[in-house]
N, C-alpha and C. Protein backbone atom coordinates (compact mmCIF):
# COMPACT_ATOMS: atom_id res chain seq x y z
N UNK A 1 9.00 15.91 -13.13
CA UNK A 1 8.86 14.74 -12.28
C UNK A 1 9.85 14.86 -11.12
N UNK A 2 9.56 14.50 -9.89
CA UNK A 2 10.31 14.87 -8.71
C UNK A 2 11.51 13.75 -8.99
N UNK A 3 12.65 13.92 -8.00
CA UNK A 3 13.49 12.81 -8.15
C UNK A 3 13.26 11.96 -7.26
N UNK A 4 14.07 11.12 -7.31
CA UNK A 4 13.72 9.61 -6.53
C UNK A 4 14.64 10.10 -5.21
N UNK A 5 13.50 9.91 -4.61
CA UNK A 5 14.34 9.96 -2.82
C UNK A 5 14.63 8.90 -2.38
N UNK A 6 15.88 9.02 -1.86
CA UNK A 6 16.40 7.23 -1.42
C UNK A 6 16.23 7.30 0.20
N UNK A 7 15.38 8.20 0.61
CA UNK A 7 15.29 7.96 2.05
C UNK A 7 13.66 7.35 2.06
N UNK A 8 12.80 6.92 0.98
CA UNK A 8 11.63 6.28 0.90
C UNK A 8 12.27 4.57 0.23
N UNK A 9 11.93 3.94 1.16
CA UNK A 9 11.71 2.53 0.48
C UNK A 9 10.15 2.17 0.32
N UNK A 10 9.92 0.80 -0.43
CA UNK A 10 8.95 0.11 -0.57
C UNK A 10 9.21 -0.97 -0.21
N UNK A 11 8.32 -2.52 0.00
CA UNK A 11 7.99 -3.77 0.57
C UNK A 11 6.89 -3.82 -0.42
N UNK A 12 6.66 -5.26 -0.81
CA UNK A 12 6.10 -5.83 -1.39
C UNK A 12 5.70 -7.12 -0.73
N UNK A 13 4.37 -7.17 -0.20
CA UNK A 13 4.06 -8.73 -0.18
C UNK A 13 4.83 -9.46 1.51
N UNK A 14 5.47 -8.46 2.06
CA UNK A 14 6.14 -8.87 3.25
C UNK A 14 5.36 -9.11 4.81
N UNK A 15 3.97 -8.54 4.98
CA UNK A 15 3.38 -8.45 5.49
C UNK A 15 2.57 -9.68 5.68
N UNK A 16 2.10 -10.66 6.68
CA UNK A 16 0.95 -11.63 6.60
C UNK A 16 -0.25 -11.06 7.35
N UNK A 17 -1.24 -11.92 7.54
CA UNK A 17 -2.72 -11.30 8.25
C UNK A 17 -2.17 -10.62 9.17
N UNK A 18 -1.70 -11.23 10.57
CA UNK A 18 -1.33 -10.32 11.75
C UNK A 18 -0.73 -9.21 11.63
N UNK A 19 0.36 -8.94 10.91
CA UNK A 19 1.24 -7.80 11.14
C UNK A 19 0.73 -7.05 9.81
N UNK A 20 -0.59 -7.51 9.00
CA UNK A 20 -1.44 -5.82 7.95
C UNK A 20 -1.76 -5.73 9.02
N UNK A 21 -2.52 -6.49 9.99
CA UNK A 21 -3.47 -5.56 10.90
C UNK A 21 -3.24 -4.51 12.02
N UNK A 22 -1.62 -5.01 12.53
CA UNK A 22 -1.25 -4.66 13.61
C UNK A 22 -0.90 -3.02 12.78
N UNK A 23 0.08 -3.32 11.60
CA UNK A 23 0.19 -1.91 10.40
C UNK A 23 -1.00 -0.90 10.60
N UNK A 24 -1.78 -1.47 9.98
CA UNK A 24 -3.18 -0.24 10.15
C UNK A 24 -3.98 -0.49 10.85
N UNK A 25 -3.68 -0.67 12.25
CA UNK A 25 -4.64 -0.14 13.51
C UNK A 25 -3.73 1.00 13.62
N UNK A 26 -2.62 1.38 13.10
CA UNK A 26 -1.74 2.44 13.85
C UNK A 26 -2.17 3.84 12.67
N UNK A 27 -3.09 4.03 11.73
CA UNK A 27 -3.47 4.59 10.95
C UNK A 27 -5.23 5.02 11.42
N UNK A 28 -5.29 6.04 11.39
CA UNK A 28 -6.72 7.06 11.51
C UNK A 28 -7.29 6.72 10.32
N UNK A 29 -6.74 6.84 9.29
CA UNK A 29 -7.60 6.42 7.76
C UNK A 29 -7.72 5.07 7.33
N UNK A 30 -7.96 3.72 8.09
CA UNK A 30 -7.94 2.78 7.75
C UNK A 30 -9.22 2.67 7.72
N UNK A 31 -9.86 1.94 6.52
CA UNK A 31 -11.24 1.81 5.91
C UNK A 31 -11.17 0.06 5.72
N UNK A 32 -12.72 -0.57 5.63
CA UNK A 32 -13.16 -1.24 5.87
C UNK A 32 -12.35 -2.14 4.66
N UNK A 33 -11.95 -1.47 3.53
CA UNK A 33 -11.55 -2.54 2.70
C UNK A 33 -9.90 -2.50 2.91
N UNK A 34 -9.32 -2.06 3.79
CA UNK A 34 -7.95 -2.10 3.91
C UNK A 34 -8.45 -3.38 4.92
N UNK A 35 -8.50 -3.33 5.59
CA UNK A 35 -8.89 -4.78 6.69
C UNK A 35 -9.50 -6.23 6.23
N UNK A 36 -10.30 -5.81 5.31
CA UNK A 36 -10.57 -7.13 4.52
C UNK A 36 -9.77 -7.91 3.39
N UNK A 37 -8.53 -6.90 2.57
CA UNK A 37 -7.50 -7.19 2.23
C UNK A 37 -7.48 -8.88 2.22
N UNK A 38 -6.84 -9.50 3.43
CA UNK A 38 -6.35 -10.80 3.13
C UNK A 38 -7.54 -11.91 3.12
N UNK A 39 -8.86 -11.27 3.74
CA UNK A 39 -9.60 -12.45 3.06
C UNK A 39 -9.98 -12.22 1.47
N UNK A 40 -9.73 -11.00 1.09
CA UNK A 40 -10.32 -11.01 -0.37
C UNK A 40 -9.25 -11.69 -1.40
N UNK A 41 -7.89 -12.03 -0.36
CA UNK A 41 -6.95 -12.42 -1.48
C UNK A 41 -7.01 -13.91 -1.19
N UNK A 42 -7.58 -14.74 0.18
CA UNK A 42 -8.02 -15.90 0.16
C UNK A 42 -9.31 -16.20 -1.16
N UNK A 43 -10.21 -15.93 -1.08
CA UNK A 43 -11.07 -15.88 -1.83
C UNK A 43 -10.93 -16.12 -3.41
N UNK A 44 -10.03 -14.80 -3.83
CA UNK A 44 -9.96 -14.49 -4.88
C UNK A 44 -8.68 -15.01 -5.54
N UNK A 45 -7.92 -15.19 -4.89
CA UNK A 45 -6.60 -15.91 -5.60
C UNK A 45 -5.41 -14.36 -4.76
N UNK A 46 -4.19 -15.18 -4.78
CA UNK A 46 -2.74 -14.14 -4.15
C UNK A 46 -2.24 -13.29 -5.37
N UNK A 47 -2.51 -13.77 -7.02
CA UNK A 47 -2.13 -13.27 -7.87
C UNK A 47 -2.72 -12.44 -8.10
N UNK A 48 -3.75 -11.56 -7.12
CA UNK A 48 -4.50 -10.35 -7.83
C UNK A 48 -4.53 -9.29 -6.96
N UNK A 49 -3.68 -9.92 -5.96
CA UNK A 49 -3.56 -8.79 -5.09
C UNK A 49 -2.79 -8.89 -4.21
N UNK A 50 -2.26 -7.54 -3.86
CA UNK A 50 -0.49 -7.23 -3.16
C UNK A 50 -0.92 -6.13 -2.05
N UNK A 51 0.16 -6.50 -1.06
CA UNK A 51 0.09 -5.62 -0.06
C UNK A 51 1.64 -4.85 -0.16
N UNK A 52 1.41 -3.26 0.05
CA UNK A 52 2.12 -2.14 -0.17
C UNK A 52 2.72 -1.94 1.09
N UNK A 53 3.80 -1.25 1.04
CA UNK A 53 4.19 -0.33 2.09
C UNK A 53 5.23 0.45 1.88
N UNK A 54 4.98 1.62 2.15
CA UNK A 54 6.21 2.77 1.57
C UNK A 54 6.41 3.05 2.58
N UNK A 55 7.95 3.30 3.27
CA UNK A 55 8.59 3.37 4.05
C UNK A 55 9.24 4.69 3.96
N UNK A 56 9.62 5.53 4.66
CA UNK A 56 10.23 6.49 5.59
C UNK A 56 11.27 6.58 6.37
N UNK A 57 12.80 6.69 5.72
CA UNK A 57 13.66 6.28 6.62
C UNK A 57 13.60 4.94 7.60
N UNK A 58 12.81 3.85 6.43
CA UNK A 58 12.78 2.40 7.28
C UNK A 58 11.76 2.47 8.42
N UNK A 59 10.60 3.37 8.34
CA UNK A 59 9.47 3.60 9.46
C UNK A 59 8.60 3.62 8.62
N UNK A 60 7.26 2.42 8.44
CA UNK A 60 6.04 2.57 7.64
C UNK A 60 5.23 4.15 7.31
N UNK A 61 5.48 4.27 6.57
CA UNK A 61 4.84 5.81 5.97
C UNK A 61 3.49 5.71 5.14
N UNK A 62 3.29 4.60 4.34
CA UNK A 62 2.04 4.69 3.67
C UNK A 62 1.76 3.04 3.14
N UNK A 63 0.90 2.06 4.15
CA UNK A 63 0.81 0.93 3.70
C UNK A 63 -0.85 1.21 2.44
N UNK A 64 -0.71 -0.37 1.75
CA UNK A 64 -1.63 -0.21 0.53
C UNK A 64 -2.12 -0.84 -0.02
N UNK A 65 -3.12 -1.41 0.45
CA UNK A 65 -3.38 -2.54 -0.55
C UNK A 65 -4.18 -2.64 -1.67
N UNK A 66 -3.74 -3.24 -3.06
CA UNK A 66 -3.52 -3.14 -4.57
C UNK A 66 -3.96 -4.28 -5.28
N UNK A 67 -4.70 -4.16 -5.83
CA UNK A 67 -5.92 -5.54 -6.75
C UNK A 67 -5.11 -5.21 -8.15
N UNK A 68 -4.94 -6.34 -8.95
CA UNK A 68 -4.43 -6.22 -9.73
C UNK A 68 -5.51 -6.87 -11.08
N UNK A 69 -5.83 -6.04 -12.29
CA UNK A 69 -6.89 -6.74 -13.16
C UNK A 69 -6.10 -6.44 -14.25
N UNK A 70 -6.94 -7.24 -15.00
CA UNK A 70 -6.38 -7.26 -16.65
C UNK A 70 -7.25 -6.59 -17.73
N UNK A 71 -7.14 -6.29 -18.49
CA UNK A 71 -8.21 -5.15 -19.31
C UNK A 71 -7.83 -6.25 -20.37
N UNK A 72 -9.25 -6.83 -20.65
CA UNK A 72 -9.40 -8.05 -22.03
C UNK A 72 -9.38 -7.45 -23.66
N UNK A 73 -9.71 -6.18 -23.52
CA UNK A 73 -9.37 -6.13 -25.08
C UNK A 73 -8.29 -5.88 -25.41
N UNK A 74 -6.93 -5.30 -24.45
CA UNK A 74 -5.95 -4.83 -25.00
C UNK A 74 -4.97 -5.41 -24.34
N UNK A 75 -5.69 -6.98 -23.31
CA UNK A 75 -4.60 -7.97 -23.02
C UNK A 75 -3.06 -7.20 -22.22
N UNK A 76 -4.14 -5.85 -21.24
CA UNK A 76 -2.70 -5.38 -20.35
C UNK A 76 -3.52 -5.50 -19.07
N UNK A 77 -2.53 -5.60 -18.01
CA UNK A 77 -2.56 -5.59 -16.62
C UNK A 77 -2.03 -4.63 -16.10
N UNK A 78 -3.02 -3.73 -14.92
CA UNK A 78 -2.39 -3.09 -14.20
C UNK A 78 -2.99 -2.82 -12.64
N UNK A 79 -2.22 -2.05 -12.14
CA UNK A 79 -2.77 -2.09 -10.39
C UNK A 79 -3.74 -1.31 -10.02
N UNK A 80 -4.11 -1.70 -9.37
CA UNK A 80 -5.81 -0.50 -8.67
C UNK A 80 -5.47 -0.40 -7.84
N UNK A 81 -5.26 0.62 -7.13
CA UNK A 81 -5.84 1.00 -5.79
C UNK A 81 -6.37 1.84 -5.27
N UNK A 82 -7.47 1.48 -4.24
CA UNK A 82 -8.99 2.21 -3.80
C UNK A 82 -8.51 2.71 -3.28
N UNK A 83 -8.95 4.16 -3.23
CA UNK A 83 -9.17 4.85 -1.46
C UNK A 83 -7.89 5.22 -1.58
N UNK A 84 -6.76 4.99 -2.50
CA UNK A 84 -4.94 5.31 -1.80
C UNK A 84 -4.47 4.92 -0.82
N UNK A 85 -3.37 5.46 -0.58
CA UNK A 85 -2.25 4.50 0.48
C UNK A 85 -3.12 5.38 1.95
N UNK A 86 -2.55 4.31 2.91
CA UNK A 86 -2.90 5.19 4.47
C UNK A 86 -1.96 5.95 4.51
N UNK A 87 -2.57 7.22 4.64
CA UNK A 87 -1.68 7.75 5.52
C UNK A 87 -1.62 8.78 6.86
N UNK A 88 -2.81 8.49 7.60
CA UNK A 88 -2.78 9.35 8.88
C UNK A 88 -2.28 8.35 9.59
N UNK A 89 -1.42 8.81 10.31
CA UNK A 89 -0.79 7.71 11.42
C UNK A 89 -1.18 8.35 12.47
N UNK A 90 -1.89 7.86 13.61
CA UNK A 90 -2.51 8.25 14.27
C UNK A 90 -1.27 9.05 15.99
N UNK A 91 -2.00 10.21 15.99
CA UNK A 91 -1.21 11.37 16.66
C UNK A 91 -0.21 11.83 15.74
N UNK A 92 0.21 11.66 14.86
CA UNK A 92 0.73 12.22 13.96
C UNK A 92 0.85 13.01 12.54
N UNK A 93 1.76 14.23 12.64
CA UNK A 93 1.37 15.21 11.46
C UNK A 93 1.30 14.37 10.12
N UNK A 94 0.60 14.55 8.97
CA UNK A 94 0.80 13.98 7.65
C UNK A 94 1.73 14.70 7.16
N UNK A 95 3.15 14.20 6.40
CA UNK A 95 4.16 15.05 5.73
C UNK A 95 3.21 14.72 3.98
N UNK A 96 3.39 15.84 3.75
CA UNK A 96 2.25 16.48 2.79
C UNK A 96 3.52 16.34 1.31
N UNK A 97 4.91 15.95 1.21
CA UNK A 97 5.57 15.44 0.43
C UNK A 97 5.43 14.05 -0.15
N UNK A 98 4.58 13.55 1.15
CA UNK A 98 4.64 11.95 0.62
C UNK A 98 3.99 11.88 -0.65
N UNK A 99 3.08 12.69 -1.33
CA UNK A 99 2.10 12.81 -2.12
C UNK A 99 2.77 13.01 -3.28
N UNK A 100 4.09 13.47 -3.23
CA UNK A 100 4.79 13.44 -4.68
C UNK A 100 6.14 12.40 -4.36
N UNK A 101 6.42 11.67 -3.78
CA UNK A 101 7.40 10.58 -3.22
C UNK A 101 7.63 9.21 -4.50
N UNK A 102 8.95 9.38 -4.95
CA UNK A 102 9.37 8.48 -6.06
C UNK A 102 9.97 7.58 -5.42
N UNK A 103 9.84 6.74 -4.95
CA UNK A 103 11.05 5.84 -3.79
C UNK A 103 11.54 5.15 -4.69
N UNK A 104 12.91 4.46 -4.21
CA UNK A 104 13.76 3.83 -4.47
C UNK A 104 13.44 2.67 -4.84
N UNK A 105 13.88 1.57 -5.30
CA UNK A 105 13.29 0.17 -4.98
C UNK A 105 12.76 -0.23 -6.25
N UNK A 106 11.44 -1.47 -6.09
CA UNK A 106 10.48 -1.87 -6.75
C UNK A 106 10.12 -0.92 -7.70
């Protein structure tokens, strides 16, 4: 297991409508359900779903957004997420480490 790099943080939940969107317009891989995000958490309730962001020396590196369900026969909860974190930032190289990245934090 890699070690925990303390030059990756995470955010939880810090983000509102305007500033996910303003986040991933700056991403090449943003898909139709990263954008619909906060109405699905109007809809559906705030307790089932979280907005991500893994950070990079304090520079957004991979935002994410994460549905959270419960599996009824064995009464556990855990996180989904579609599609994975963004991460083409648009004009920019993908660092191909992020993919094994233990951050600090949460």
């Amino acid at each position: 297991m890699p070690e925990i790099d303390k030059s990756y943080s995470t955010e939880v939940d810090t983000a509102d409508r305007d500033i996910w969107y303003k986040i991933i317009s700056n991403f090449s891989d943003a898909n139709i359900l990263s954008k619909l995000g906060h109405m699905i958490k109007i809809r559906f309730g705030k307790e089932k779903m979280s907005h991500l962001i893994l950070k990079k020396d304090g520079k957004i590196a991979a935002p994410r957004r994460c549905e959270f369900v419960k599996i009824p026969i064995i009464n556990v909860g855990m996180a989904y997420v579609f599609w994975g974190p963004l991460l083409k930032i648009k004009n920019i190289e993908t660092d191909p480490h992020i993919f094994f990245t233990r951050p600090s934090g949460h």
